[in-house]
C-alpha atoms as a PDB file:
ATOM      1  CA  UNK A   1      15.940 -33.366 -15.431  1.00  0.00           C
ATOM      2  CA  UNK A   2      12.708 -33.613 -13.544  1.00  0.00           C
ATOM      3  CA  UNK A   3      14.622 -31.026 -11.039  1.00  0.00           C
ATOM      4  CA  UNK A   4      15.191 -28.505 -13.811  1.00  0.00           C
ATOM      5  CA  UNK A   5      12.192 -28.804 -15.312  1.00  0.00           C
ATOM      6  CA  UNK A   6       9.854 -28.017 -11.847  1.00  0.00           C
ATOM      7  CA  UNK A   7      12.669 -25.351 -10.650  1.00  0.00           C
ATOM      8  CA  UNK A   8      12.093 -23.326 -13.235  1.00  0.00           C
ATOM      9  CA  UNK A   9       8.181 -23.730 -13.819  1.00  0.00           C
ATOM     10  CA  UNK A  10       8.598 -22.660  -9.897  1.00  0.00           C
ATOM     11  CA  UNK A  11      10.114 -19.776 -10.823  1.00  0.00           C
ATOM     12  CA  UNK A  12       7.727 -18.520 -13.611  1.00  0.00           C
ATOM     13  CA  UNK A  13       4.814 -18.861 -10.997  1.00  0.00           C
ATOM     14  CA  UNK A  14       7.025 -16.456  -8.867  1.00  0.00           C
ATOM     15  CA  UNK A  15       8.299 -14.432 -11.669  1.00  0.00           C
ATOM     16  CA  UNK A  16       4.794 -13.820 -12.406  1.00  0.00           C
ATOM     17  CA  UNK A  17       3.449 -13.042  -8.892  1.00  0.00           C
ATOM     18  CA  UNK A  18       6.712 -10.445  -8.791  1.00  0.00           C
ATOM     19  CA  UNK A  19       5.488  -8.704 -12.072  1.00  0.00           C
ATOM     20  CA  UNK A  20       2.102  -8.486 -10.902  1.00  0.00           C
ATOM     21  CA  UNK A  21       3.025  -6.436  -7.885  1.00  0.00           C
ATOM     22  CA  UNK A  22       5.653  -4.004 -10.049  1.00  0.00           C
ATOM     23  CA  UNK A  23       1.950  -3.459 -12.330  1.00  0.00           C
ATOM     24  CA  UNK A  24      -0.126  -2.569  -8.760  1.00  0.00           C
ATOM     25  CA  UNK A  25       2.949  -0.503  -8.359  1.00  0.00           C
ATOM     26  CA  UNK A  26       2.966   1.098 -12.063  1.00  0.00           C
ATOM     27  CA  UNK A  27      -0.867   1.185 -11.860  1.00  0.00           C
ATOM     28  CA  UNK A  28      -0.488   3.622  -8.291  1.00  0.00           C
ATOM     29  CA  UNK A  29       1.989   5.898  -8.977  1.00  0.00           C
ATOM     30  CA  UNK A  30      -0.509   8.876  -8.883  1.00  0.00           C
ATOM     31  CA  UNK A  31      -3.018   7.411  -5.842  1.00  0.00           C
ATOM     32  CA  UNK A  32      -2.026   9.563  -3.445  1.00  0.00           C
ATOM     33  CA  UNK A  33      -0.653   8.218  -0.058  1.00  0.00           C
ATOM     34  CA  UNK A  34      -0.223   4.669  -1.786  1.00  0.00           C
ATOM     35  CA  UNK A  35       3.257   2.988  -0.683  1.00  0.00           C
ATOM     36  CA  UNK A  36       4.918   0.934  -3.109  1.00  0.00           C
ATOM     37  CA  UNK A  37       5.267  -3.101  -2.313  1.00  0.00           C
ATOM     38  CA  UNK A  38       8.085  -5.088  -2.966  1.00  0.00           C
ATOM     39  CA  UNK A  39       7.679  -9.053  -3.536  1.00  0.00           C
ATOM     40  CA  UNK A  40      10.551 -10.845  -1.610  1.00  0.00           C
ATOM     41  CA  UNK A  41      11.589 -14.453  -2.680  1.00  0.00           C
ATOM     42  CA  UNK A  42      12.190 -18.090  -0.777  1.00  0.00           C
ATOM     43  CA  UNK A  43      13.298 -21.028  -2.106  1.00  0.00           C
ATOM     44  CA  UNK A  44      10.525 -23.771  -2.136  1.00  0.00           C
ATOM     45  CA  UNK A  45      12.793 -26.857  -0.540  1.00  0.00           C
ATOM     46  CA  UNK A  46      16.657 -28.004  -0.049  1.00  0.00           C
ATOM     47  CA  UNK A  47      18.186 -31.684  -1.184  1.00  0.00           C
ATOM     48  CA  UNK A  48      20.406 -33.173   1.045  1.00  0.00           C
ATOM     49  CA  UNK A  49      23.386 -33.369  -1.538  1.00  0.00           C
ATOM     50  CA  UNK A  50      26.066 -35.245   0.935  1.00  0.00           C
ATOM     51  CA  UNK A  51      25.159 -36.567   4.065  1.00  0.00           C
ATOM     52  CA  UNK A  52      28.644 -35.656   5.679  1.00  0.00           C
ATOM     53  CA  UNK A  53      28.425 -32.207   4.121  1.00  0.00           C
ATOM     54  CA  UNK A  54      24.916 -30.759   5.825  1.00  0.00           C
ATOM     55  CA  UNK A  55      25.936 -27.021   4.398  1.00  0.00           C
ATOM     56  CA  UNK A  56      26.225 -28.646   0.600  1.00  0.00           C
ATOM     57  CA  UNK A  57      22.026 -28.467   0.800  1.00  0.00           C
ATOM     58  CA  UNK A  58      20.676 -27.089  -3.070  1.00  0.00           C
ATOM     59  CA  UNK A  59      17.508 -25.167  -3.337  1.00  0.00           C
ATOM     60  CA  UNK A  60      15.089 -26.727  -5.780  1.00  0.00           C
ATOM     61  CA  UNK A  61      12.283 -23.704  -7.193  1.00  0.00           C
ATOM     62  CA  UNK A  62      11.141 -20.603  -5.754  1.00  0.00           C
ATOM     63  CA  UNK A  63       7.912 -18.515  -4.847  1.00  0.00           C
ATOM     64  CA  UNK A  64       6.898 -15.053  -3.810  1.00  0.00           C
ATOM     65  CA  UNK A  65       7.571 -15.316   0.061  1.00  0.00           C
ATOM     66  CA  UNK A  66       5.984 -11.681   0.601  1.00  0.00           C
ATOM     67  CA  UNK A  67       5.576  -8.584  -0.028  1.00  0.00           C
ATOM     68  CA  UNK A  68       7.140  -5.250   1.960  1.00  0.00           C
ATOM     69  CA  UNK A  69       5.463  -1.809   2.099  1.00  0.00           C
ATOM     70  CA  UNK A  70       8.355   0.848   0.973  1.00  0.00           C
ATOM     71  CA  UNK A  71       7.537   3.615   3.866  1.00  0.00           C
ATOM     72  CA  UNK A  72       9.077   6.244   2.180  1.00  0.00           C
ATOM     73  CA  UNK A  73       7.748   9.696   2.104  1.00  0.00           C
ATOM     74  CA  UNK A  74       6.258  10.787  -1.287  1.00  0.00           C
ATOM     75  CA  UNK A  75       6.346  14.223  -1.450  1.00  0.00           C
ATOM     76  CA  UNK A  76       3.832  16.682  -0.728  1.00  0.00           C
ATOM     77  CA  UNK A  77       2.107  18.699  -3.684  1.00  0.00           C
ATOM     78  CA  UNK A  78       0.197  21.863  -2.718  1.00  0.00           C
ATOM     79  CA  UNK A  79      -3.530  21.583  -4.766  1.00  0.00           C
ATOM     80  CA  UNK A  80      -4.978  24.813  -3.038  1.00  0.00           C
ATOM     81  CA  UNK A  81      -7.874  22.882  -1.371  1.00  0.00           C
ATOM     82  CA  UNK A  82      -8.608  24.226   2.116  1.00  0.00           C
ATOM     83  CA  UNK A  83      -9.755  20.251   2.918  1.00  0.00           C
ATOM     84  CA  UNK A  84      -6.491  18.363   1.385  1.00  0.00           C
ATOM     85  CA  UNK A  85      -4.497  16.882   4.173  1.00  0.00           C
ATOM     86  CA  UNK A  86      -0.798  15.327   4.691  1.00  0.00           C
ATOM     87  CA  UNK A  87       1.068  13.926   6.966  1.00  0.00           C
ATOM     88  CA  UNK A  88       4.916  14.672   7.863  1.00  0.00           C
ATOM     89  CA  UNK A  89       5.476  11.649   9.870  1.00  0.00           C
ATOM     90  CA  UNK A  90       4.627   8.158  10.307  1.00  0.00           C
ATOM     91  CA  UNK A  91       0.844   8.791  10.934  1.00  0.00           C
ATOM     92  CA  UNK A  92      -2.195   8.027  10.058  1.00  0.00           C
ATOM     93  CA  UNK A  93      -5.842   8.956   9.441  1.00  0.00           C
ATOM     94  CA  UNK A  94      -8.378   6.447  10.134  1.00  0.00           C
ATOM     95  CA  UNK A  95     -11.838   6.077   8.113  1.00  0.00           C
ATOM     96  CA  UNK A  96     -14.851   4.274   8.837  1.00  0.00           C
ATOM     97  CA  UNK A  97     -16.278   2.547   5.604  1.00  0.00           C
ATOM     98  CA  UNK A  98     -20.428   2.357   5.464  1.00  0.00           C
ATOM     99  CA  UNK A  99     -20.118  -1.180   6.955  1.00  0.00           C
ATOM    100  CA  UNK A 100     -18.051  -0.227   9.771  1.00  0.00           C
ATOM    101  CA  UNK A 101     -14.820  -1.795   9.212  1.00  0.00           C
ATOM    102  CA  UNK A 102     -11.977   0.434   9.992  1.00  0.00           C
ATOM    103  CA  UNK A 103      -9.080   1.112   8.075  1.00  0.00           C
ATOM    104  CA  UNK A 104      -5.559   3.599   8.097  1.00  0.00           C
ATOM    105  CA  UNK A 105      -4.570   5.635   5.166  1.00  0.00           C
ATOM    106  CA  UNK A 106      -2.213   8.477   4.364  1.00  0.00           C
ATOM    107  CA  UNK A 107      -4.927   9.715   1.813  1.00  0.00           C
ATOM    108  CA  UNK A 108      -6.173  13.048   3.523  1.00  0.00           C
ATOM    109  CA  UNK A 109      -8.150  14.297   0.406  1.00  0.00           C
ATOM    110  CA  UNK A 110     -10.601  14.858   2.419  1.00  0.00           C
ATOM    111  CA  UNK A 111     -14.677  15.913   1.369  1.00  0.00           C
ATOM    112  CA  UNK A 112     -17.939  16.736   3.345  1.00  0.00           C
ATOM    113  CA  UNK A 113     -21.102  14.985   3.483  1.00  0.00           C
ATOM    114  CA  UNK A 114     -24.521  15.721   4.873  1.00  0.00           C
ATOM    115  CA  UNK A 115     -25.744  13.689   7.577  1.00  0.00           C
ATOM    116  CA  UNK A 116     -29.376  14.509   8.779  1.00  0.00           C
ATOM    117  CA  UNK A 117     -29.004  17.872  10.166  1.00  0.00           C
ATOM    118  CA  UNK A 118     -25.195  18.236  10.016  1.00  0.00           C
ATOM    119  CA  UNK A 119     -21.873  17.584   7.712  1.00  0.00           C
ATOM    120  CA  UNK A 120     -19.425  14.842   8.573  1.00  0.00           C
ATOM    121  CA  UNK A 121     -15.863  14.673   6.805  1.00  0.00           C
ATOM    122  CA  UNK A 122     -15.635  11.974   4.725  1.00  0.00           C
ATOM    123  CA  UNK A 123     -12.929  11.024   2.026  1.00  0.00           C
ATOM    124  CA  UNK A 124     -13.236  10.451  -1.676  1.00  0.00           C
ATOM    125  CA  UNK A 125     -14.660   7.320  -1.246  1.00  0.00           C
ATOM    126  CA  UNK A 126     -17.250   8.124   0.887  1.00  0.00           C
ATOM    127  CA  UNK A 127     -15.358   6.558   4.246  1.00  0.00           C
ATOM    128  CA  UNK A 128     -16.075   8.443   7.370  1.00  0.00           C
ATOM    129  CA  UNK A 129     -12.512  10.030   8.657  1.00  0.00           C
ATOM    130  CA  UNK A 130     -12.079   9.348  12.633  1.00  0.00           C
ATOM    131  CA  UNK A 131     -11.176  12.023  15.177  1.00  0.00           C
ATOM    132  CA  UNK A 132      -8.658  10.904  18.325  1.00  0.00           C
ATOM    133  CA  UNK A 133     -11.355   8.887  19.891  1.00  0.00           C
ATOM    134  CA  UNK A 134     -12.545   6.842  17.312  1.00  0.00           C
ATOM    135  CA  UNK A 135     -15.839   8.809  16.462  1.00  0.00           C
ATOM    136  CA  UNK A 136     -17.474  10.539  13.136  1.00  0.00           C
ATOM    137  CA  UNK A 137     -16.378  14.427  12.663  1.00  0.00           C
ATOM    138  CA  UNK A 138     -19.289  17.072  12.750  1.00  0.00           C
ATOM    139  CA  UNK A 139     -17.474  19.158  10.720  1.00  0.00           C
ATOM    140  CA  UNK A 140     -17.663  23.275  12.558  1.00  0.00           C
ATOM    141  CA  UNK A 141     -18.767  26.049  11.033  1.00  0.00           C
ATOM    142  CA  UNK A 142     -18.671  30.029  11.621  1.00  0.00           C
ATOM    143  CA  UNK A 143     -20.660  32.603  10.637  1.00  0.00           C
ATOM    144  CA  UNK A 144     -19.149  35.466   9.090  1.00  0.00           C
ATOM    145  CA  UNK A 145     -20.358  38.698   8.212  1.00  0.00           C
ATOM    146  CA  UNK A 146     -19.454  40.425   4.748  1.00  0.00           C
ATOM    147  CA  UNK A 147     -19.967  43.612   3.013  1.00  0.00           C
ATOM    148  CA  UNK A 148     -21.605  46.752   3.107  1.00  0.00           C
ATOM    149  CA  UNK A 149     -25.026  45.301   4.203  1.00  0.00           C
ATOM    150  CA  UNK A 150     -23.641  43.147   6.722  1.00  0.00           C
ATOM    151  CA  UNK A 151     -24.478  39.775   4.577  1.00  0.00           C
ATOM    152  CA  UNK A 152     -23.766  37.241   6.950  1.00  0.00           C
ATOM    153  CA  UNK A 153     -22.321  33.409   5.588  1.00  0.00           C
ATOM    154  CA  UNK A 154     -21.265  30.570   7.057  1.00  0.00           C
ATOM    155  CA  UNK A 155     -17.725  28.928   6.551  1.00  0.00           C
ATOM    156  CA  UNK A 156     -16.042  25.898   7.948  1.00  0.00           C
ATOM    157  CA  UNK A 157     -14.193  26.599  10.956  1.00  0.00           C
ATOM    158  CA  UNK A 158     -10.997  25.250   9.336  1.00  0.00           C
ATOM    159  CA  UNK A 159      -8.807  25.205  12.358  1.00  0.00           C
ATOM    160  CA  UNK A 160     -10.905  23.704  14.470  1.00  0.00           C
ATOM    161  CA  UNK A 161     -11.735  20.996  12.026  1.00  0.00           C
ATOM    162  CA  UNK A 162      -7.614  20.605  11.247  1.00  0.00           C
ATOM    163  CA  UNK A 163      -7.306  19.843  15.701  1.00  0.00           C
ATOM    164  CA  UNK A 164     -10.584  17.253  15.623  1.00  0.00           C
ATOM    165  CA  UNK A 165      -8.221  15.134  12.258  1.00  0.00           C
ATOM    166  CA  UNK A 166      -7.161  12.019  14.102  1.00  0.00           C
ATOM    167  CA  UNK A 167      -3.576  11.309  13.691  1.00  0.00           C
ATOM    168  CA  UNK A 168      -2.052   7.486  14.479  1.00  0.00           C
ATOM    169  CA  UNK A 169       0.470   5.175  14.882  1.00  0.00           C
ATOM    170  CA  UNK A 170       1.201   1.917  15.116  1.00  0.00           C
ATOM    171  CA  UNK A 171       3.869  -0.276  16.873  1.00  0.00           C
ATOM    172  CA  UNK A 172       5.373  -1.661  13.842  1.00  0.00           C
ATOM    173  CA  UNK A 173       3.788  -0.523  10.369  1.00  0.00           C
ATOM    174  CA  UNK A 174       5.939  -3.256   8.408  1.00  0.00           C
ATOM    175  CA  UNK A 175       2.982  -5.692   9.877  1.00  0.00           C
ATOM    176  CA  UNK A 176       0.158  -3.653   8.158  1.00  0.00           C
ATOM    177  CA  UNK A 177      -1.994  -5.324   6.024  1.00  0.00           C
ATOM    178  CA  UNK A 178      -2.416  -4.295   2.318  1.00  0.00           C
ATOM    179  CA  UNK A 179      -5.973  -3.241   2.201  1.00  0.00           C
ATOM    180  CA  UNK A 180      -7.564  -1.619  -1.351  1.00  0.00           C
ATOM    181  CA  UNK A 181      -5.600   1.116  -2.482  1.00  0.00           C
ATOM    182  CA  UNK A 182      -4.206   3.049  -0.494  1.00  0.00           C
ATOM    183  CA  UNK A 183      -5.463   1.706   2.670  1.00  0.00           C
ATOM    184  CA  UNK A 184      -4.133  -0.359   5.352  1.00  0.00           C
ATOM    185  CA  UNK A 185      -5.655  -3.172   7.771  1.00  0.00           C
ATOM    186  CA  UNK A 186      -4.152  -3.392  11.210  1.00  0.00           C
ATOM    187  CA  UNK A 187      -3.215  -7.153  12.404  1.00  0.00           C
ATOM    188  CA  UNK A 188      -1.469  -8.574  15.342  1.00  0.00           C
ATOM    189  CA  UNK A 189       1.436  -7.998  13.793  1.00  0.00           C
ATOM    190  CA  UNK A 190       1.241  -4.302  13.185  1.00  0.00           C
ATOM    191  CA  UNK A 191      -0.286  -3.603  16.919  1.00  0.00           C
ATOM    192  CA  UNK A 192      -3.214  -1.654  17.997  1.00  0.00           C
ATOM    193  CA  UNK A 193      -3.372   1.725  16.409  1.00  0.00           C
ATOM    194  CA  UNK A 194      -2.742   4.767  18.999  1.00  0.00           C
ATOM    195  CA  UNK A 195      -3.755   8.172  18.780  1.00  0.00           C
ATOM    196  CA  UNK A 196      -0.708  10.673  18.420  1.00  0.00           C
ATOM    197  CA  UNK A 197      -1.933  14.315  19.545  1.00  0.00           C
ATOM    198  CA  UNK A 198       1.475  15.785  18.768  1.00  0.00           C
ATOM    199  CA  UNK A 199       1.724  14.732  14.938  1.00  0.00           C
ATOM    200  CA  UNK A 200       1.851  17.314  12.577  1.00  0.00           C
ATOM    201  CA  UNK A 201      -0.523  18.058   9.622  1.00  0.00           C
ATOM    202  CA  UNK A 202      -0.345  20.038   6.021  1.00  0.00           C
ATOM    203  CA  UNK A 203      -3.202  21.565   5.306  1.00  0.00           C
ATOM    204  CA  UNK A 204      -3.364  22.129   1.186  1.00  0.00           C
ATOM    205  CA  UNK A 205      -0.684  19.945   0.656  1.00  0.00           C
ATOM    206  CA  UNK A 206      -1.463  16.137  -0.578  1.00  0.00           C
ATOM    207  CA  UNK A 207       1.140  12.941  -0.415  1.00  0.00           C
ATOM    208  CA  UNK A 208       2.169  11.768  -3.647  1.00  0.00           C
ATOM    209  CA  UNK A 209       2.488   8.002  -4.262  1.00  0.00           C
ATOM    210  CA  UNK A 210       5.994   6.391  -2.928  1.00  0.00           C
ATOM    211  CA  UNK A 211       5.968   4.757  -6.576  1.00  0.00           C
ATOM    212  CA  UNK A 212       9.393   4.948  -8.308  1.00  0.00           C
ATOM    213  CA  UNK A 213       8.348   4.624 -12.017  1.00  0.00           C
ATOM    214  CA  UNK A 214      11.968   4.391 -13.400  1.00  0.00           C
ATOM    215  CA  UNK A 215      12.925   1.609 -10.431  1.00  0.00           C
ATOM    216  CA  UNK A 216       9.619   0.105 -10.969  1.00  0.00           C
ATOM    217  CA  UNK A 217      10.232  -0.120 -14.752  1.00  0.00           C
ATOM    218  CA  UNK A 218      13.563  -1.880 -14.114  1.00  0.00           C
ATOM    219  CA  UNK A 219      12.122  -4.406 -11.869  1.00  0.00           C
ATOM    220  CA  UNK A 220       9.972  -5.527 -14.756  1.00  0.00           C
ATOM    221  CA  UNK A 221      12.135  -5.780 -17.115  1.00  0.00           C
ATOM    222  CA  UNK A 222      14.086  -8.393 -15.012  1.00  0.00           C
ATOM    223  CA  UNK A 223      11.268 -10.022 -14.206  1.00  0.00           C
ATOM    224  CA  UNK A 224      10.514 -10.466 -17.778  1.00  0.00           C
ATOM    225  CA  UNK A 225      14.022 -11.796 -18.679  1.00  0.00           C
ATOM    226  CA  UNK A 226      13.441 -14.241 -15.413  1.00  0.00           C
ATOM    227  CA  UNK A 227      10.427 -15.215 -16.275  1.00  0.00           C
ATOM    228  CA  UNK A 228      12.108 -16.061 -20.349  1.00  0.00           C
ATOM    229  CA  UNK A 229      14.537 -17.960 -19.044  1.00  0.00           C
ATOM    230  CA  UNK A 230      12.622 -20.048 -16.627  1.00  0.00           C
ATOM    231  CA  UNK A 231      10.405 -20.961 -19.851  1.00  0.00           C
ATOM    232  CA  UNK A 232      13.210 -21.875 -21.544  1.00  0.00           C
ATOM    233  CA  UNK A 233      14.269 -24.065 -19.345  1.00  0.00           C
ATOM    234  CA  UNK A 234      11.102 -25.474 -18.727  1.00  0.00           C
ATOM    235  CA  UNK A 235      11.477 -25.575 -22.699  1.00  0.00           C
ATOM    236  CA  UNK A 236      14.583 -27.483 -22.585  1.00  0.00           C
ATOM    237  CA  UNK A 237      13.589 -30.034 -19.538  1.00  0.00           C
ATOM    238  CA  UNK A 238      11.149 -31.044 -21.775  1.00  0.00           C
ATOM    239  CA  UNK A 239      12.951 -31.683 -24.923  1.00  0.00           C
ATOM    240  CA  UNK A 240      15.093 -33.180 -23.218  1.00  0.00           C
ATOM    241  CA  UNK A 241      12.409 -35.748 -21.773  1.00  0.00           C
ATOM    242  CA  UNK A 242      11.201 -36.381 -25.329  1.00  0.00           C
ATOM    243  CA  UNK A 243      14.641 -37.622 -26.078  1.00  0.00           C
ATOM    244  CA  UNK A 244      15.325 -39.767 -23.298  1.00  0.00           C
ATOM    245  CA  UNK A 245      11.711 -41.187 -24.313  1.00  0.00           C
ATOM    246  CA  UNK A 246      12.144 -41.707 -27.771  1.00  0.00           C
ATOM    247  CA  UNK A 247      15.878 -44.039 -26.866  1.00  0.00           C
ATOM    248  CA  UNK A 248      13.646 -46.451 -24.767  1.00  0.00           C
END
C-alpha cells in the first residue's frame, strides 16, 4: 500500500514538471527561433521481486529525467524588414548580453544601437550580435545621392552588414543548455561553438517557433488525465490506510 501510495504521488510531481514544460511550450509558440522541449521520464528505483529471477525487477515512481530540444525547422515568414535574419541550417547567431555572458540563438530580429560615435547591431533585447571572430558589429553605412539637387543620405550598407552576421555551430546541439527564451548556453556537452563561413542567411525572412500547438495541446491533456489518476490513487492508498487503521 505504502508502494502505491508514493508511486503515484511520484508521478504527480512528474506529471506536473511534464505539464509545466508543454505551458513554456504553449506560452512560445510565436517567440521566434524558440525550439520546443520535450520532458522525458525515468523510473525513480527497482525492487528485487525474486532473487532467482534478476529480470522480474518492478519500478516503484517516476520523475522528469530531462528535457530534449525538438531541432526542427520552423518556418520562415517574410516581415519586409531589411534587418530580420534566418537561418536555413543548423546555425547560429551569437549575442553578447551587457554583462558579457555569451549566448546562441536562432532569433535574427535584429536592431541598431548607438554606441559613442557609431551603431552596433544589437537584437530586441538589447544583446550585442557577434561577427565570426567573436567581436561587436559597427554596423556600415553608404552614402547615397538622390534627386534633382543631388541630396545626398546615408543608408546601411546591407550586404556588407549580412557577410560581418556570425554564423555557428556546435558539435552536438542536443547538449545545449536551455537559456531564457529563445537562447541557448553552450556546455561541455554541446562543444565549443565554431564559426561556419559557408552557412546561409535570409535576409527579411524570420524563424517561426518549432511549437506544435495541436501536439502540444495533446500532451496536456494526457498529462492531465496522468496527473488524475495518480491523485486518485494517492486517494485510494490512503483510504485504504484509514481502514487498515481503524481494524487495529
Amino acid at each position: 500500500m505504502n508502494i502505491a501510495f508514493y508511486s503515484a504521488a511520484t508521478g504527480m510531481i512528474a506529471q506536473q514538471g511534464g505539464m509545466n514544460v508543454t505551458a513554456n511550450n504553449i506560452a512560445n509558440v510565436n517567440t521566434v527561433g524558440y525550439k520546443a522541449l520535450r520532458p522525458s521520464f525515468a523510473d525513480c528505483i527497482y525492487t528485487e521481486q525474486r532473487a532467482t529471477e534478476p529480470e522480474w525487477d518492478t519500478g516503484h515512481g517516476q520523475y522528469m529525467n530531462k528535457t530534449d530540444f525538438q531541432w526542427d525547422i520552423g518556418g520562415f515568414t517574410d516581415y519586409g524588414q531589411p534587418l530580420d535574419y534566418a537561418l536555413p541550417n543548423d546555425g547560429f547567431f551569437m549575442v553578447r548580453d551587457s554583462e558579457g555572458r555569451d549566448y546562441l540563438t536562432r532569433d535574427g530580429a535584429f536592431q541598431i544601437t548607438n554606441v559613442g560615435d557609431h551603431w552596433e547591431l544589437v537584437n530586441a533585447g538589447g544583446d550585442f550580435v557577434l561577427d565570426y571572430e567573436g567581436n561587436h558589429i559597427t554596423v556600415p553605412f553608404v552614402a547615397e545621392t538622390e534627386g534633382e539637387n543631388d541630396t545626398a543620405t546615408t543608408e546601411i550598407d546591407y550586404p556588407a552588414l549580412t557577410e560581418m552576421i556570425g554564423v555557428f555551430t556546435v558539435p552536438n546541439k542536443w547538449g545545449l543548455a536551455q537559456a531564457d527564451g529563445n537562447h541557448f548556453l553552450v556546455t561541455d556537452r554541446s562543444g565549443a561553438p565554431e564559426a561556419d563561413l559557408e552557412a546561409d542567411k535570409l535576409q527579411y525572412y524570420l524563424e517561426r517557433s518549432s511549437v506544435d500547438i495541436a501536439q502540444e495541446m495533446v500532451n496536456m491533456i494526457v498529462s492531465q488525465r496522468s496527473y488524475q489518476l495518480n491523485a486518485k490513487i494517492v486517494q485510494t492508498a490512503d483510504e485504504m490506510q484509514q481502514i487498515a487503521n481503524n481494524l487495529r
